[in-house]
Protein backbone atom coordinates (compact mmCIF):
# COMPACT_ATOMS: atom_id res chain seq x y z
CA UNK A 1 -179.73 -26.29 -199.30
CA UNK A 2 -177.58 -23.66 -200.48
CA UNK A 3 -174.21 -24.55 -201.67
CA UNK A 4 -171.21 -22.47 -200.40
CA UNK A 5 -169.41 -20.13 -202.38
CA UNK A 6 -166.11 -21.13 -204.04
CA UNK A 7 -163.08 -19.05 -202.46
CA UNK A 8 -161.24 -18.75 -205.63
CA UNK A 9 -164.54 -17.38 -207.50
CA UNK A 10 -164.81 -15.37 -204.65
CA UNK A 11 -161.25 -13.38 -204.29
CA UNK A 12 -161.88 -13.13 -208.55
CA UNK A 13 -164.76 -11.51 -208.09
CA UNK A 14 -163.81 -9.15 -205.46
CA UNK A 15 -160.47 -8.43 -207.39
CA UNK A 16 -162.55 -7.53 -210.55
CA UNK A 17 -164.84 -5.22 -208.20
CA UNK A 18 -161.63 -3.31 -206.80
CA UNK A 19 -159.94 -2.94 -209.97
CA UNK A 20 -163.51 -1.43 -212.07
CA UNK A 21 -163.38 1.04 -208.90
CA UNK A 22 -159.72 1.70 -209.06
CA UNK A 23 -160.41 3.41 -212.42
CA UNK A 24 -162.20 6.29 -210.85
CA UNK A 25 -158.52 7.23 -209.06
CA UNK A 26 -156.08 9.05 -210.29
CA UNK A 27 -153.42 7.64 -212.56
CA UNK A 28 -150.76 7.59 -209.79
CA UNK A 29 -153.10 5.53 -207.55
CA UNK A 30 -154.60 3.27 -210.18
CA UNK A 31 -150.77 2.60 -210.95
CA UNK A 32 -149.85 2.10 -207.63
CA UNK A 33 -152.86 -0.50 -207.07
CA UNK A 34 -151.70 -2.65 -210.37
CA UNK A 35 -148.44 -3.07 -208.92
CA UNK A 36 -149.30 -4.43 -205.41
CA UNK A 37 -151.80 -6.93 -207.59
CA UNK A 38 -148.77 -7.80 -209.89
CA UNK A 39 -146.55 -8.63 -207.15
CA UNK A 40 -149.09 -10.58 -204.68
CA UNK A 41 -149.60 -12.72 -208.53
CA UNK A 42 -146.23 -13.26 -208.76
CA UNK A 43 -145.96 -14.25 -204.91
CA UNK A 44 -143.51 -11.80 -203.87
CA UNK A 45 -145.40 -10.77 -201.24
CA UNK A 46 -144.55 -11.30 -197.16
CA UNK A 47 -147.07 -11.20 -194.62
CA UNK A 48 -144.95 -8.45 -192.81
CA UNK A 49 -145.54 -6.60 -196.13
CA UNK A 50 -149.44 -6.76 -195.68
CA UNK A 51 -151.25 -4.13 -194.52
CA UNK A 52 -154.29 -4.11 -192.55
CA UNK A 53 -156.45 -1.07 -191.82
CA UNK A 54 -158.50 -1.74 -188.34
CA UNK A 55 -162.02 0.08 -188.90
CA UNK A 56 -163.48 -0.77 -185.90
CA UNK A 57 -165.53 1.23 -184.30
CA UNK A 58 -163.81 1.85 -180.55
């Protein structure tokens, strides 16, 4: 039986994925992107500040 995945391990390793790609924007993005990581770290982040793209296919 397989044993399921740990969340935290999981959002780490997706984070680390993001931010290797990141590098390949420009500086003005990649600074952009650092600063929406710092402040979910720091929790000042609302849910009403959350975006969420829907890529659904309609």
């Amino acid at each position: 039986m397989q044993e399921k995945p740990n969340v935290e391990e999981l959002i780490a390793d997706s984070m680390t994925l993001l931010l290797i790609r990141a590098q390949k924007l420009p500086k003005r993005e990649r600074l952009a992107i650092a600063q929406e990581f710092r402040e979910w770290l720091n929790g000042s982040c609302k849910v009403e500040d959350i975006l969420i793209l829907d890529t659904r296919i309609k």
